[in-house]
Structures are given as structure tokens and as C-alpha cells.
Protein backbone atom coordinates (compact mmCIF):
# COMPACT_ATOMS: atom_id res chain seq x y z
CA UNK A 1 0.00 0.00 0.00
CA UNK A 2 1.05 3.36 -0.99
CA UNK A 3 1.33 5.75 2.38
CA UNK A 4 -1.44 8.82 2.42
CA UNK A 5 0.94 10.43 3.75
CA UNK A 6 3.40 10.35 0.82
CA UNK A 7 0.71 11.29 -1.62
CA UNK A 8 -0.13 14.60 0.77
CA UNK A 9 3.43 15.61 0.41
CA UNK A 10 3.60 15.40 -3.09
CA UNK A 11 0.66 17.96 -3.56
CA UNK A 12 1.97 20.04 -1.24
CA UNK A 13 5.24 20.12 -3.56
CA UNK A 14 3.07 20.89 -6.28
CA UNK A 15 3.30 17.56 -8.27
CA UNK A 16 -0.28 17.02 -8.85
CA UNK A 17 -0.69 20.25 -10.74
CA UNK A 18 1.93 20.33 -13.79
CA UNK A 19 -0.56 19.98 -16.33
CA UNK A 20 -3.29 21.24 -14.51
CA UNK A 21 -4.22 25.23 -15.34
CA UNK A 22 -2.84 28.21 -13.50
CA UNK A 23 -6.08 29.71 -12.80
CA UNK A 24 -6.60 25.83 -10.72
CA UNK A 25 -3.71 26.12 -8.86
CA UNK A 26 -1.72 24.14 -11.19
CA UNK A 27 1.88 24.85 -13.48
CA UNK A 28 -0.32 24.86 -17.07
CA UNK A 29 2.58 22.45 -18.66
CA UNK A 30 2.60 20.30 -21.48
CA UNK A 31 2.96 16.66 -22.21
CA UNK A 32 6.41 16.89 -22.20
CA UNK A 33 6.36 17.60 -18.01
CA UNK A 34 4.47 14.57 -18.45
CA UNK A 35 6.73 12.84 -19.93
CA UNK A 36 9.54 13.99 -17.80
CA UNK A 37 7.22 13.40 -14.70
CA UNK A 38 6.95 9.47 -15.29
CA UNK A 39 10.75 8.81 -16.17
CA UNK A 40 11.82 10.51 -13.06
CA UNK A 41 9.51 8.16 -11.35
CA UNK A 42 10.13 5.15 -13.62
CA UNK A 43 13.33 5.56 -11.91
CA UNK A 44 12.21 4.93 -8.10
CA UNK A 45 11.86 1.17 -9.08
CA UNK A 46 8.82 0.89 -7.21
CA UNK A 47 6.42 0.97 -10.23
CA UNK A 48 3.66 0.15 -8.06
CA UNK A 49 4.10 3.95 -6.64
CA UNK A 50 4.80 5.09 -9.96
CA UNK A 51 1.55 4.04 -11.46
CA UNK A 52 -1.11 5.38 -8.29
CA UNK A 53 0.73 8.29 -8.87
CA UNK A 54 0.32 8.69 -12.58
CA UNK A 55 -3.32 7.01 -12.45
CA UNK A 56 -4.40 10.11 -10.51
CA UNK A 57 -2.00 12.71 -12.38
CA UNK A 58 -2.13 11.63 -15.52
CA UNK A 59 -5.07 9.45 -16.25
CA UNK A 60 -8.45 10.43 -14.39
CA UNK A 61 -7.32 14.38 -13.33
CA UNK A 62 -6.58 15.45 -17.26
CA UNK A 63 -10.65 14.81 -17.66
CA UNK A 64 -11.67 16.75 -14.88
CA UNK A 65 -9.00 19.02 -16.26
CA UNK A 66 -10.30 18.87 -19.84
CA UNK A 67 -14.08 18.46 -19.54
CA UNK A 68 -15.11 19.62 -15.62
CA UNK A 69 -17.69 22.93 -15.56
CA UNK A 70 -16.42 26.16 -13.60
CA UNK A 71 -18.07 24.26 -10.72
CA UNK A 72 -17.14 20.89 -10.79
CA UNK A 73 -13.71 22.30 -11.60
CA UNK A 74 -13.80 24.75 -8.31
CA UNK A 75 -15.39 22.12 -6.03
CA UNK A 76 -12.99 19.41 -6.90
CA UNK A 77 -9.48 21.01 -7.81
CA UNK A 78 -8.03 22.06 -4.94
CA UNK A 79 -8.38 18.77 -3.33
CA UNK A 80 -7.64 16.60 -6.18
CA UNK A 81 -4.11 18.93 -6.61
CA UNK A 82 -3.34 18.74 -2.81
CA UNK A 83 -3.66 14.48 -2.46
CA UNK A 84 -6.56 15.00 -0.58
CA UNK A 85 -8.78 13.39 -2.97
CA UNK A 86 -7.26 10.66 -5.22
CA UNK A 87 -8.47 10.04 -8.75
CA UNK A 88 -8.91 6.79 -10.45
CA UNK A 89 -10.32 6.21 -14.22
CA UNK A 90 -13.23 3.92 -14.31
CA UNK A 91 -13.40 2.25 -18.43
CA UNK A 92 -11.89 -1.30 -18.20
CA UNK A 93 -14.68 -4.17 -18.12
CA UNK A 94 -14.11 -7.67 -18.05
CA UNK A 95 -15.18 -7.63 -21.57
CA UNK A 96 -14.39 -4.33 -22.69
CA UNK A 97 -10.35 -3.21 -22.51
CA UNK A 98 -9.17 -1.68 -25.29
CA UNK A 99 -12.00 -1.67 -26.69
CA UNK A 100 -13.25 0.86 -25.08
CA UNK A 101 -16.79 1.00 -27.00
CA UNK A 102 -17.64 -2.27 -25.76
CA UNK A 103 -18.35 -1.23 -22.82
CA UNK A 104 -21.86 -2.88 -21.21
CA UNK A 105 -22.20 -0.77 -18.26
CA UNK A 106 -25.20 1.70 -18.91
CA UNK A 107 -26.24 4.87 -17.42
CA UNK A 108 -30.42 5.65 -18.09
CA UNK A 109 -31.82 9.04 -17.55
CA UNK A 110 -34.13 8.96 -13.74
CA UNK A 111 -34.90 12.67 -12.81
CA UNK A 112 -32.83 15.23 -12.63
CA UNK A 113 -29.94 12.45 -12.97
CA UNK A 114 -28.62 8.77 -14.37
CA UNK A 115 -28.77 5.69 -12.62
CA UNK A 116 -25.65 3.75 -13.47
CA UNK A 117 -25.71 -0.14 -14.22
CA UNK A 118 -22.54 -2.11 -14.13
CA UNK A 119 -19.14 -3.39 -13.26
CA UNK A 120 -15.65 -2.08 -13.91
CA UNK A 121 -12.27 -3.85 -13.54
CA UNK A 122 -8.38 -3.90 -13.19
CA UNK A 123 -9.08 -0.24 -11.76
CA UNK A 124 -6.65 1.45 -9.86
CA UNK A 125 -6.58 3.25 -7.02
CA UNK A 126 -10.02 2.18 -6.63
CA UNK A 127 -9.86 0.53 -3.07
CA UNK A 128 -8.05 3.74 -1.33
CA UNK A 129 -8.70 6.59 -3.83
CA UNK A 130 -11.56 8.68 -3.24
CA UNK A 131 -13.54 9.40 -6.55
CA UNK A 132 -13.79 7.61 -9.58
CA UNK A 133 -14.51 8.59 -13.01
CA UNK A 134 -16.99 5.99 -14.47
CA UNK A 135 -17.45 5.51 -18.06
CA UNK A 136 -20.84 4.28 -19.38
CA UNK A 137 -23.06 3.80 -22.07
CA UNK A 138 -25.42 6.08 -22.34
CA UNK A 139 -26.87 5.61 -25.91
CA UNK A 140 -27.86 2.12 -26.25
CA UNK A 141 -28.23 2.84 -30.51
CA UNK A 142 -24.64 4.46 -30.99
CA UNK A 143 -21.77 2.44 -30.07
CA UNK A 144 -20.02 5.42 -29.36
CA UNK A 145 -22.39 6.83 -27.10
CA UNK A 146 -20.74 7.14 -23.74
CA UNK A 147 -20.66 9.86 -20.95
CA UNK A 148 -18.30 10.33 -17.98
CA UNK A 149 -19.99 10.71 -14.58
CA UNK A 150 -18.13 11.77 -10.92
CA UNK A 151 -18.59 9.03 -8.71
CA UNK A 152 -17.15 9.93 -5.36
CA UNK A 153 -16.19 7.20 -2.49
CA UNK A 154 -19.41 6.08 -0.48
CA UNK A 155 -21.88 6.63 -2.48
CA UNK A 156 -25.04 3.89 -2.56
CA UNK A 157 -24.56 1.39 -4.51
CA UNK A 158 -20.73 2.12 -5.72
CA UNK A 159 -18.55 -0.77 -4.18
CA UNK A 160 -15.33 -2.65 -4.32
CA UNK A 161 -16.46 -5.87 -5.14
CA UNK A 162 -12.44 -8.19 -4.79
CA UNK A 163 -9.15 -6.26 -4.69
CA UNK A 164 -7.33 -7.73 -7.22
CA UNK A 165 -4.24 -10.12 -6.55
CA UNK A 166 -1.61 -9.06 -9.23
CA UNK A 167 1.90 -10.46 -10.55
CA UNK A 168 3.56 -6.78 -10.61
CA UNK A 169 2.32 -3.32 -9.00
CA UNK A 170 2.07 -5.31 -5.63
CA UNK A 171 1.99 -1.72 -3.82
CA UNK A 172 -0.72 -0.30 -5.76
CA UNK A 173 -4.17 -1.30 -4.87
CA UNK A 174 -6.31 -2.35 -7.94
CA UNK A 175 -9.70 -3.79 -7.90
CA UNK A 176 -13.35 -4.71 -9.60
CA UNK A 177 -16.11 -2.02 -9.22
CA UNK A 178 -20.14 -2.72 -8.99
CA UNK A 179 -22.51 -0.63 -9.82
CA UNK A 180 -25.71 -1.52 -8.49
CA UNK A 181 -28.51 1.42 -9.02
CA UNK A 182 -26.06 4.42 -8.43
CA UNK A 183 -27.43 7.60 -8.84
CA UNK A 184 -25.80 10.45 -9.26
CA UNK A 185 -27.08 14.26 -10.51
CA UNK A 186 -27.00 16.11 -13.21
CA UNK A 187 -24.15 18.25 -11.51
CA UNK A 188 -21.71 14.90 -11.29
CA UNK A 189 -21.92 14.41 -15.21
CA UNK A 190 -18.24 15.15 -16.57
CA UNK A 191 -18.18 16.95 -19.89
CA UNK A 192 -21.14 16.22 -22.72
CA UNK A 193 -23.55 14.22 -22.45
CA UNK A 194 -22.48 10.68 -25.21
CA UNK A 195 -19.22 12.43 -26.03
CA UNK A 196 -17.42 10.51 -23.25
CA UNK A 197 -16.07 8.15 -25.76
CA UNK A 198 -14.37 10.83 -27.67
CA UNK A 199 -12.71 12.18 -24.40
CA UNK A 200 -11.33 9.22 -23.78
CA UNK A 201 -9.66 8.51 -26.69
CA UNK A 202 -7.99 12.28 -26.58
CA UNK A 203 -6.53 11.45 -23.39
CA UNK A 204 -5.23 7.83 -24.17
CA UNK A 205 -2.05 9.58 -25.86
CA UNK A 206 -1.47 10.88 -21.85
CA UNK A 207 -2.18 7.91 -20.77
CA UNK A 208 0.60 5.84 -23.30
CA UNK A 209 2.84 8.39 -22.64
CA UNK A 210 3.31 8.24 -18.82
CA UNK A 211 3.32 4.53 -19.20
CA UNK A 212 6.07 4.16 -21.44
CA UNK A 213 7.88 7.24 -19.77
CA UNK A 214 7.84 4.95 -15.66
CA UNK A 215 9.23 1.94 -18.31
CA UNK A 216 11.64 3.89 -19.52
CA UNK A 217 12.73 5.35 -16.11
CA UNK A 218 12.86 1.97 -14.78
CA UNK A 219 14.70 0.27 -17.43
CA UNK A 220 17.57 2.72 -17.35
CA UNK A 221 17.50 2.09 -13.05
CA UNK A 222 17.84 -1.52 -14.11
CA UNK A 223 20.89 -0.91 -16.61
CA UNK A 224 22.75 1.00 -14.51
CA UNK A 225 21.96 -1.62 -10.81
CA UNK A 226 22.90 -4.48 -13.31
CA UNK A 227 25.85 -2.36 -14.73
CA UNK A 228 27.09 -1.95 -11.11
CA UNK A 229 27.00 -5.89 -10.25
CA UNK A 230 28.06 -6.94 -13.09
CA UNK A 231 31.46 -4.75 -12.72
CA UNK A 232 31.91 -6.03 -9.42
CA UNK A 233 30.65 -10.11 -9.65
CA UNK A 234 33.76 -12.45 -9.56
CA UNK A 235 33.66 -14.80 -12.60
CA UNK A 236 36.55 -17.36 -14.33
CA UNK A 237 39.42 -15.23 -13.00
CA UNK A 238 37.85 -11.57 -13.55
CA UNK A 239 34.45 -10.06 -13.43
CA UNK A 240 30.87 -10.40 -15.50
CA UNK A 241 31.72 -7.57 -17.06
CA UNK A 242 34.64 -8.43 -18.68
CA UNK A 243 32.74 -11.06 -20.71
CA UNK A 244 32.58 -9.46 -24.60
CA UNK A 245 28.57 -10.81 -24.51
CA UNK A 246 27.75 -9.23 -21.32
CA UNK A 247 29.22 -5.50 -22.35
CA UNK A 248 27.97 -5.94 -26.05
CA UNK A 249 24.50 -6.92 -24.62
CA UNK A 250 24.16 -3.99 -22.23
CA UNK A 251 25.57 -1.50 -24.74
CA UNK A 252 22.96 -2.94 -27.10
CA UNK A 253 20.35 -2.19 -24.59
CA UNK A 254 20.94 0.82 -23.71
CA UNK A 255 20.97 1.96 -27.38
CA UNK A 256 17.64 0.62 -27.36
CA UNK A 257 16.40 2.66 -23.65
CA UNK A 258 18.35 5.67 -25.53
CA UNK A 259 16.15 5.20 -28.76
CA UNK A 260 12.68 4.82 -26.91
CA UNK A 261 13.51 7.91 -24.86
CA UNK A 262 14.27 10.20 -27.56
CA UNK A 263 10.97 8.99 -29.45
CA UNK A 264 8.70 9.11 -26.54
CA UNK A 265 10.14 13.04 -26.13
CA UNK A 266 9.61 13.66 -29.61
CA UNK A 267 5.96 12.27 -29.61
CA UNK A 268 5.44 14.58 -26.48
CA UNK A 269 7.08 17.50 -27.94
CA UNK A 270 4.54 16.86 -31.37
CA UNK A 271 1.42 16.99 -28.97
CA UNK A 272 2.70 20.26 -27.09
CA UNK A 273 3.21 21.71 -30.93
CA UNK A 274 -0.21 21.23 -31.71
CA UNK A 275 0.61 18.09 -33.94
CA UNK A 276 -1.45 14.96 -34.34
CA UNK A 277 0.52 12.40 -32.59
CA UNK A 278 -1.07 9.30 -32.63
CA UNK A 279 0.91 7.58 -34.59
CA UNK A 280 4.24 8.68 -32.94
CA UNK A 281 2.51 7.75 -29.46
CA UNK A 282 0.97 4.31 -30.36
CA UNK A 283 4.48 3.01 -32.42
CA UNK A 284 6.82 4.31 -29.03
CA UNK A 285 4.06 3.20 -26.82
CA UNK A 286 3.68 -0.97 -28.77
CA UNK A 287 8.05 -0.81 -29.27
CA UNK A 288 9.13 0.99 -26.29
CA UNK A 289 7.15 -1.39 -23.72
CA UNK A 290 8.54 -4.44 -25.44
CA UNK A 291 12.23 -3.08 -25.24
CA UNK A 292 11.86 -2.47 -21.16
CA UNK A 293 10.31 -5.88 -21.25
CA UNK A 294 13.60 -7.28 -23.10
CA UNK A 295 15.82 -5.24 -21.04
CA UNK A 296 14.17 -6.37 -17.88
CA UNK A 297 14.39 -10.15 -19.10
CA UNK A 298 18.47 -9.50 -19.45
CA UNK A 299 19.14 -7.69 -16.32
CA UNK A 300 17.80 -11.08 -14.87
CA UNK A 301 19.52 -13.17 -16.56
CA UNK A 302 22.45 -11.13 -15.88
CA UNK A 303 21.95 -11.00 -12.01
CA UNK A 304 22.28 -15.07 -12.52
CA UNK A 305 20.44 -16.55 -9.37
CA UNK A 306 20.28 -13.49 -7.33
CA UNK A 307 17.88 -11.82 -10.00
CA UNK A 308 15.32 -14.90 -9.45
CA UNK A 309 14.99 -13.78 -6.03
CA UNK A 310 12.55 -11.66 -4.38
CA UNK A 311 15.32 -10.04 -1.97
CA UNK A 312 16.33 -8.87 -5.26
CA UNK A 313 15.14 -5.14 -6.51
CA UNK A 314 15.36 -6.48 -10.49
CA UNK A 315 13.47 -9.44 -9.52
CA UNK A 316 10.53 -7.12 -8.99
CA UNK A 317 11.19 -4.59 -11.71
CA UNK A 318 10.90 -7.63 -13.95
CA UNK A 319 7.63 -8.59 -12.89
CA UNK A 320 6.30 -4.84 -12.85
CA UNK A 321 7.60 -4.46 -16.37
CA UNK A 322 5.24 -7.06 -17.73
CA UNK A 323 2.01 -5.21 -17.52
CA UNK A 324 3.46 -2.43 -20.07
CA UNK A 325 2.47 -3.45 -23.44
CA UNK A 326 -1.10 -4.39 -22.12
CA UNK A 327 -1.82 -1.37 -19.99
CA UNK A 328 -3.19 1.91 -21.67
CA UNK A 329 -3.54 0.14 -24.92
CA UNK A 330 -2.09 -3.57 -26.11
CA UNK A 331 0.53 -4.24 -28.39
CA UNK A 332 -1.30 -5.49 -30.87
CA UNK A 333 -4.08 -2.56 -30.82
CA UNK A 334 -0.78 0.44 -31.12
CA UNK A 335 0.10 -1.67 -34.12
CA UNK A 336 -3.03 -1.65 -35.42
CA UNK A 337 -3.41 2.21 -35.22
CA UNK A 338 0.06 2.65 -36.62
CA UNK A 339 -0.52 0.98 -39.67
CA UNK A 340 -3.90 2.35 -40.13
CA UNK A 341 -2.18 5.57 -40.22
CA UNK A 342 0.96 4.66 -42.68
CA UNK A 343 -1.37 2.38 -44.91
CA UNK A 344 -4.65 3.17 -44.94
């Protein structure tokens, strides 16, 4: 479990607020603080921290951010900037991950609000945060007809159903959601009304982004611990390191860490410019993930026994590594929208 009390102190040092707008209390920077943001917590090597961190920063606070009224925006930012109330990003269903417009659960007019219908899962923060943003369906004719609603902490019929048990991101609490007759009003509805969908996919770029920027701070932590035991591990008469396949492999991988980094800041620097970067962000976001996955696999292999152990720090970078090219957008799905965009 991440510590409240670690969380407090980063809003009070104003880390909550880099993208979020003066006039909120915020810096009003880009997606390349973003970007620089995650590495520098990539490279913590507690990704579980990293990602309830960037979950509230980066994934649920830029819709408040994007699409909140003057009032949801004056009643919620101060808090949500300070730690005080934690943020996570309700869309994932058991049958609907990427694809997002699968979605089942449904929200139907009652009153002067909706009463929401559904269940939500592999959401973080969800046990200890405070407010969720939930996705639903609110069209049942348009595929694409989905609004975003506030649902804060405690209210009827909003409950953690299991907290999940998870290979990697052991520190970060992630769970399933139920929906069971929530009502909320009119005043909790986040942005327009069936336009959620589209809101969502704008801020899926953020999301890749921060993702692959904690991957890439982590696998440059794990180059340089393995660099470090290598140089200093006795083996036939010298040290790892003087092996021609050890130094040519970590060279080799740190091109690689090198190559993702400069992409993922010039996909950033695109979006900041005004350009579409879509493409940019979905090829860094499908390659860069499986490079920290590769250079996670070697810095095991090179740790020998010691990196199969759970004493071990790379050990558990491994294991928190593996969740990157699913999270935020699979593999296969980046690919997809890459080649839609170079081939038609």
C-alpha cells in the first residue's frame, strides 16, 4: 500500500498540478512535463508507486481538467491537486479493454440524474482513492455513445467488489467495481452528455505516454543496478563484465532505452506543438514497452540466481515491467493504429 501520507506531500510540492491550469492552482505544462514526470519516477523502481501516482495525475485528473464545468472544476481542484482526494479512471470491463466502446455498463436518464448499471475492472486506485470517473453507455443505438460521470467514495450502490491479486504493482491497490442502481445528478456528469467516448480517446495519448515514460525510467534504473554488479561479480578469474557478450549486450540495450527515450520526447514535444501524434505515441508506446520488457528479461539473466529472487530489486522490476504493453492500450491494438495511419 502506498502511504497517504506520501501522496499529501507530493501535492503540497506541487506535483499534482503540472498539467493542470494556473487559474486551478496548477503549473499549465505540457505533455512533455508529463513525460519527464513518469521517467523521473520510472526511476524509483517501485512501479507500483509510480503508477497510483500517474493514475491520478495523468489518467483520471486530465478529464476533470479537460471536460469539468467552472463548478465541478472549483469544487474538486483544490483537493484533487493537494492528495486530498485521489483520482482513479473507471473504463476497463471484463469484456471491454481496449476496446473501449464495448463497454456494457449503462447509465439511463431517472430525474434530474442517471442511474448507473454495471461493473468495472483492473481499476486502480479504486480501493483507497476517493472518486472515480466511471465511463458508461449512455446511448444504447450508438456504439459510441458514452458519458463520464463523478462518482465519489461512499456513495449507494458504488462498491469494491475483490481487490485484485496481481503479478507486478504489488503496492498499488487495484480492484473490480459494482454498480448496483447508483445515482448520481445532473451536476456529477463530466463533460457532454455521449461524447465521453471521444474524451477518452484524446486522453489515451497521456495515458501511453506516462506509461512508457515509468518503463523507460525503470529500465535505465535496471541498466545502470545491473551495470554496477556486473562490474563487481567475480567470474573465471575476472568479473561479468569483462565477458565481450555481457558488455555488447548492455551496450545494445541501452541503445535501445536511448532510442525509446528520444521517441517518446519527440511524440510529447509533437502533442505540445499542436501536432497529431497518434501515430508517434501508439508506435513508441507498442516498441518501447517491449524493449523495457527485453531489457528487464536480461538484467535477470544477468543478475544469474540473485535476480530470481525476491530479496532482489530487479526481480521485482521484472515482474512490474510485464504489464506495459497491455496497460493503456495492447501491443497489438498500437500496431493496429500505426498501420492504419501509414497504410490506410
Amino acid at each position: 500500500k502506498v502511504p497517504r501520507e506520501v501522496l499529501h506531500k507530493m501535492g503540497a510540492l506541487g506535483m499534482f498540478g503540472l498539467r493542470a491550469p494556473e487559474e486551478h492552482g496548477g503549473l499549465g505544462l505540457g505533455m512533455l512535463a508529463s513525460a519527464t514526470f513518469s521517467e523521473a519516477l520510472g526511476a524509483s523502481t517501485f512501479a507500483g508507486f509510480d503508477v497510483t501516482v500517474l493514475v491520478h495525475t495523468d489518467m483520471a485528473a486530465p478529464h476533470l481538467i479537460n471536460s469539468g464545468s467552472p463548478e465541478q472544476l472549483e469544487q474538486w481542484m483544490p483537493t484533487v491537486l493537494s492528495g486530498e482526494t485521489i483520482l482513479s479512471i473507471g473504463v476497463s470491463e471484463p469484456d471491454a479493454g481496449s476496446d473501449v466502446a464495448g463497454m456494457r455498463t449503462s447509465a439511463v436518464r431517472d430525474g434530474d440524474g442517471w442511474r448507473i448499471n454495471g461493473t468495472k475492472t483492473f481499476i486502480t486506485n479504486a480501493v483507497y482513492g476517493d472518486m472515480t470517473i466511471v465511463a458508461a453507455k449512455t446511448d444504447p443505438d450508438n456504439r459510441y455513445g458514452i458519458t463520464m460521470f463523478l462518482v465519489p467514495k461512499g456513495t449507494e450502490g458504488f462498491s469494491v467488489a475483490k481487490k485484485l491479486d496481481k503479478h507486478g504493482w504489488r503496492c498499488s491497490d487495484t480492484a473490480e467495481l459494482v454498480l448496483d442502481n447508483v445515482w448520481v445528478p445532473d451536476s456529477q456528469v463530466l463533460g457532454t452528455v455521449h461524447r465521453g467516448f471521444y474524451e477518452t480517446m484524446k486522453n489515451f495519448q497521456n495515458e501511453r505516454m506516462v506509461l512508457i515514460g515509468m518503463g523507460v525510467g525503470a529500465a535505465q534504473a535496471a541498466i545502470d543496478q545491473t551495470l554496477a554488479y556486473v562490474q563487481q561479480r567475480p567470474a573465471f578469474g575476472g568479473h561479468l563484465y569483462d565477458l565481450g557478450a555481457i558488455r555488447q549486450r548492455m551496450a545494445m540495450n541501452q541503445a535501445k532505452v536511448d532510442a525509446v527515450r528520444a521517441s517518446m520526447y519527440h511524440a510529447a514535444w509533437m502533442h505540445d506543438a499542436g501536432q497529431d501524434n497518434v501515430k508517434a505515441m501508439s508506435g513508441v508506446k507498442a516498441w518501447g514497452c517491449e524493449v523495457v520488457n527485453q531489457v528487464m528479461y536480461d538484467c535477470v539473466q544477468f543478475h544469474g540466481g540473485m535476480g530470481y529472487m525476491r530479496e532482489s530489486a530487479i526481480e521485482r522490476m521484472y515482474r512490474d515491467a510485464c504489464i506495459l504493453p497491455i496497460g493503456g492500450g495492447a501491443t497489438e491494438v498500437m500496431l493496429e493504429e500505426v498501420a492504419k495511419r501509414s497504410y490506410g
